[in-house]
C-alpha atoms as a PDB file:
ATOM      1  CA  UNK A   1       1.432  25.326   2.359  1.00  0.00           C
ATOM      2  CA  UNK A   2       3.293  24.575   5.502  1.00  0.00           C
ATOM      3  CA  UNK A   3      -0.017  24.442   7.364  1.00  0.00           C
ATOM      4  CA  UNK A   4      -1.356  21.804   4.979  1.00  0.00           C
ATOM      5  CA  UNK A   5       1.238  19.984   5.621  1.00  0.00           C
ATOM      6  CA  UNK A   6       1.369  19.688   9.244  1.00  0.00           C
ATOM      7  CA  UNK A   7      -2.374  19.159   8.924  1.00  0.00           C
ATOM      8  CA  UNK A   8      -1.660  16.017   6.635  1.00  0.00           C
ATOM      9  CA  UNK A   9       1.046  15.209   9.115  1.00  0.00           C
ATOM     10  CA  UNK A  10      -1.605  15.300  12.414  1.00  0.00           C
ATOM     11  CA  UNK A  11      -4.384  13.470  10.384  1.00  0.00           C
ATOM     12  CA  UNK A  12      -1.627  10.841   9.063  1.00  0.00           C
ATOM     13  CA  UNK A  13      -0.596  10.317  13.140  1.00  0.00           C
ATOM     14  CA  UNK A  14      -4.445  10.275  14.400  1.00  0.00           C
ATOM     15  CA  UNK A  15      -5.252   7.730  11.817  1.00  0.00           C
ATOM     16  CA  UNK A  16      -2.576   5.729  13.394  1.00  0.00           C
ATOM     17  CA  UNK A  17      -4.299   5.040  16.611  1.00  0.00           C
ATOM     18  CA  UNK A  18      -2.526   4.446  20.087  1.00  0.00           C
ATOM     19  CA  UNK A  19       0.540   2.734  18.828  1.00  0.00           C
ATOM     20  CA  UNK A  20       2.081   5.830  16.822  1.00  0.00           C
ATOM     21  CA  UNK A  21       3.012   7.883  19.277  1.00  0.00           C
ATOM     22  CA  UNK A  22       5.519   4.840  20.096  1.00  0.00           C
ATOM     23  CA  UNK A  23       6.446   4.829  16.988  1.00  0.00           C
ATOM     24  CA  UNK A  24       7.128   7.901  16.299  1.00  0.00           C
ATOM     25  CA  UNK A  25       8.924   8.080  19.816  1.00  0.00           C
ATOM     26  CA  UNK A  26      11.475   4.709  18.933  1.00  0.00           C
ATOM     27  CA  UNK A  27      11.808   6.663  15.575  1.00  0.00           C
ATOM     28  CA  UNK A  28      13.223   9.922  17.202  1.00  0.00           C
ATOM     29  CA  UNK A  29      15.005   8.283  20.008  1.00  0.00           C
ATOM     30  CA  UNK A  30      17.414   6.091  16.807  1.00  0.00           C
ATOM     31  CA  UNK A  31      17.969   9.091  15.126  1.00  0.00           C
ATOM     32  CA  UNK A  32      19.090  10.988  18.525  1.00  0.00           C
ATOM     33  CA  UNK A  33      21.285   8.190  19.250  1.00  0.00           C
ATOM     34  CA  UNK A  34      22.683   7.814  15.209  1.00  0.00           C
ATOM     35  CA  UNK A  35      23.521  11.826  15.663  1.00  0.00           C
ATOM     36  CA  UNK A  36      25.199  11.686  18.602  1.00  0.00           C
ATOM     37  CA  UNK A  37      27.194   8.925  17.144  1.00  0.00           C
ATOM     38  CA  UNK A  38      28.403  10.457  14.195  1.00  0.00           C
ATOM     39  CA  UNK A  39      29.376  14.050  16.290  1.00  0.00           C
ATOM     40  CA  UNK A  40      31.067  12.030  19.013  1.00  0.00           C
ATOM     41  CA  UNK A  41      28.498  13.052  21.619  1.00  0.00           C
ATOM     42  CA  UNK A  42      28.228  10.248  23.386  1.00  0.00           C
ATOM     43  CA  UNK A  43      30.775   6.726  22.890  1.00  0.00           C
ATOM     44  CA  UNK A  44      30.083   5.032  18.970  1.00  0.00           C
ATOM     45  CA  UNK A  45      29.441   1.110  20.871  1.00  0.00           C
ATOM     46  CA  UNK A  46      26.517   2.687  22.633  1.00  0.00           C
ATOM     47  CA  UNK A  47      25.029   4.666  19.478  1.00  0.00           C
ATOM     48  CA  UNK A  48      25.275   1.816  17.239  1.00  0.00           C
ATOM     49  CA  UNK A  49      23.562  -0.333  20.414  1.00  0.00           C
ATOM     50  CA  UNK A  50      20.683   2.242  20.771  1.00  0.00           C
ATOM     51  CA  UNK A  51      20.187   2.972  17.532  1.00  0.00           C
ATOM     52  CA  UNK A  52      20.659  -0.927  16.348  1.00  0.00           C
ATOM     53  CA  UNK A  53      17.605  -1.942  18.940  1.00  0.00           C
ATOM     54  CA  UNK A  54      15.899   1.520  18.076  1.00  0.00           C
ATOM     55  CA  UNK A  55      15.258   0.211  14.361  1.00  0.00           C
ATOM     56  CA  UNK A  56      14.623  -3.464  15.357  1.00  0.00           C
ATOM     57  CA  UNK A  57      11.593  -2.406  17.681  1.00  0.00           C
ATOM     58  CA  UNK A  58      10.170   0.432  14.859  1.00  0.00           C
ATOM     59  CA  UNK A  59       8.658  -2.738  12.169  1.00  0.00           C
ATOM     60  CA  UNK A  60       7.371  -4.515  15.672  1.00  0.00           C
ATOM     61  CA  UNK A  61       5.426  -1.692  16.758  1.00  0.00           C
ATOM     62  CA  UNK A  62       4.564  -1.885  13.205  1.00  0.00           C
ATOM     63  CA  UNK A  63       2.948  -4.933  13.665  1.00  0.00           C
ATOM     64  CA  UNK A  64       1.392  -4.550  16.690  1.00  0.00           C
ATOM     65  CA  UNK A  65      -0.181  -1.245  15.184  1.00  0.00           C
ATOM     66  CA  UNK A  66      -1.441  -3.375  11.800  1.00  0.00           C
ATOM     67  CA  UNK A  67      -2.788  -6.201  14.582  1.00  0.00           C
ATOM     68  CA  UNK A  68      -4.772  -3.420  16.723  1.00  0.00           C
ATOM     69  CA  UNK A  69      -6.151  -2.099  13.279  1.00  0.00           C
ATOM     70  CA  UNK A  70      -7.201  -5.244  11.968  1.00  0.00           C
ATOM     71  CA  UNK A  71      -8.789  -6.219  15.604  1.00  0.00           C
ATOM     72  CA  UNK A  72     -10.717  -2.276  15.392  1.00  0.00           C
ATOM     73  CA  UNK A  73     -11.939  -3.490  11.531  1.00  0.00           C
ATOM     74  CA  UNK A  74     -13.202  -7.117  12.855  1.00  0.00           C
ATOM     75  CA  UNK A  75     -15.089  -5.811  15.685  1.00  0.00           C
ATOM     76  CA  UNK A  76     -16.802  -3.262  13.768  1.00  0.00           C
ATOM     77  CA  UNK A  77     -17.535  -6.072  11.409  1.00  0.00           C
ATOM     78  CA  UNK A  78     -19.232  -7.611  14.303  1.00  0.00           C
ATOM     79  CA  UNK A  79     -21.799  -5.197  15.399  1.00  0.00           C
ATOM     80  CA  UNK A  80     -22.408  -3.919  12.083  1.00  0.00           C
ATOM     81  CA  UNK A  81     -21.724  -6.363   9.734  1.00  0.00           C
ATOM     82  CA  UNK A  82     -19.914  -5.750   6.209  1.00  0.00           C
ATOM     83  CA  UNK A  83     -22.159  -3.384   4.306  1.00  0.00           C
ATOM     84  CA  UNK A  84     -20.858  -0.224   5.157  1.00  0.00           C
ATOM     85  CA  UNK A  85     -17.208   0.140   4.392  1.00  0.00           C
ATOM     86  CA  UNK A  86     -16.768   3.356   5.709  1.00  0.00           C
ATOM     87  CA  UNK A  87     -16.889   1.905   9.695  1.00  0.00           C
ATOM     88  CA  UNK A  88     -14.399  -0.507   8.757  1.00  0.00           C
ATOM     89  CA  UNK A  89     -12.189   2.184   7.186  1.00  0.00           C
ATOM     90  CA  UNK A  90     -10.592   3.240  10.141  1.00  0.00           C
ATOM     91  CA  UNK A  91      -9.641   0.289  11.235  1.00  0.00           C
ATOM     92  CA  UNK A  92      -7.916  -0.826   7.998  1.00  0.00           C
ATOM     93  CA  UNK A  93      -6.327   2.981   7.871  1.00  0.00           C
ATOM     94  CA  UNK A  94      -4.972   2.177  11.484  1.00  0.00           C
ATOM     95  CA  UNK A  95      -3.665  -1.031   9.789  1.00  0.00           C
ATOM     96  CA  UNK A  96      -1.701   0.618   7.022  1.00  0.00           C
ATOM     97  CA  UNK A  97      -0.298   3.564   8.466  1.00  0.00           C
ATOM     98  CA  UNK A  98       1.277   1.816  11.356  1.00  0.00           C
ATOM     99  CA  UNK A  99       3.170  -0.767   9.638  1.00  0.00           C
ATOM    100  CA  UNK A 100       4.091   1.746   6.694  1.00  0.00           C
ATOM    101  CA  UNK A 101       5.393   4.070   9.643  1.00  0.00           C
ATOM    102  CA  UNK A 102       7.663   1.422  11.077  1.00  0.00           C
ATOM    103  CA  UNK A 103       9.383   0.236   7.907  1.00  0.00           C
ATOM    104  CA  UNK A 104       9.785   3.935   7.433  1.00  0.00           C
ATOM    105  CA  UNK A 105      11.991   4.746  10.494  1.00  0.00           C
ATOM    106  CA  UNK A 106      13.549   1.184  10.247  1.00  0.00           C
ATOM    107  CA  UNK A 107      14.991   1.276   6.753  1.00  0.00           C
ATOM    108  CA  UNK A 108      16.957   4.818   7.073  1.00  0.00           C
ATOM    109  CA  UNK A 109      18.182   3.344  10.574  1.00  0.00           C
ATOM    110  CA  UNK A 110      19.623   0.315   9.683  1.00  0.00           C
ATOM    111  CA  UNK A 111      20.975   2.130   7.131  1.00  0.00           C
ATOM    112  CA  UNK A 112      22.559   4.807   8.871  1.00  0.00           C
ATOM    113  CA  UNK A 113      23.674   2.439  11.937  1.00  0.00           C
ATOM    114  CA  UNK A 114      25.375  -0.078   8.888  1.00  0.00           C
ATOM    115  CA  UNK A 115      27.466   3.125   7.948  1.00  0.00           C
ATOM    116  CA  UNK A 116      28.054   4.571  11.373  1.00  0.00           C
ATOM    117  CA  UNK A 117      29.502   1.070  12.060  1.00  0.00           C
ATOM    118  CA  UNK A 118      31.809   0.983   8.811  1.00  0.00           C
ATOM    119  CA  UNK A 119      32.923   4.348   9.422  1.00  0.00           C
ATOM    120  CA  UNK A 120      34.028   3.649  13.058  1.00  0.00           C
ATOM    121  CA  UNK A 121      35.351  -0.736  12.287  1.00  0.00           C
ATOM    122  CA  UNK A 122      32.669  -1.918  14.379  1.00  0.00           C
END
């Protein structure tokens, strides 16, 4: 079971061409910084800073990953034209993933910076 998963997991992250990785990266980096915030491992003004800019830049990437997709789908659409959906599936997978993997990480860490702010009066 746990190899199906991280199949679905490496399949979900190739399908999210070049701009994932980034993603995935700004994702892991707010976190860090939201955990080290809340266990006083490094000062709470430069968590919530870190972690504030961490979840602003996740949607962007987002977007950048939905305007690369779209830009794979059109150009396939070019040199093959429309009737084979299949081509253009990547490109519109690309599309998808990305943006729903930058709302992802930015919800939970504007969340969790909101709190780690209340909790600390900043």
């Amino acid at each position: 079971m746990f190899d199906a998963l991280l199949d679905e997991l490496y399949g979900t992250a190739l399908a999210g061409g070049a701009v994932m990785l980034p993603i995935l990266l700004v994702g892991a980096l707010g976190f860090y910084h939201l955990y080290c915030g809340f266990f006083g491992l490094m000062p709470i003004h430069k968590a919530l800073h870190m972690a504030g800019i961490m979840a602003k830049v996740a949607p962007l990437l987002g977007l950048l990953g939905t305007v690369t997709g779209m830009v794979q789908t059109f150009r396939v659409i070019t040199i093959y034209g429309n009737q084979n959906p299949v081509l253009m599936a990547d490109g519109i997978s690309e599309a998808l993933i990305t943006t729903q993997s930058g709302l992802i990480i930015a919800f939970p860490l504007l969340l969790l910076n909101h709190r780690l702010a209340e909790k600390h009066g900043k």
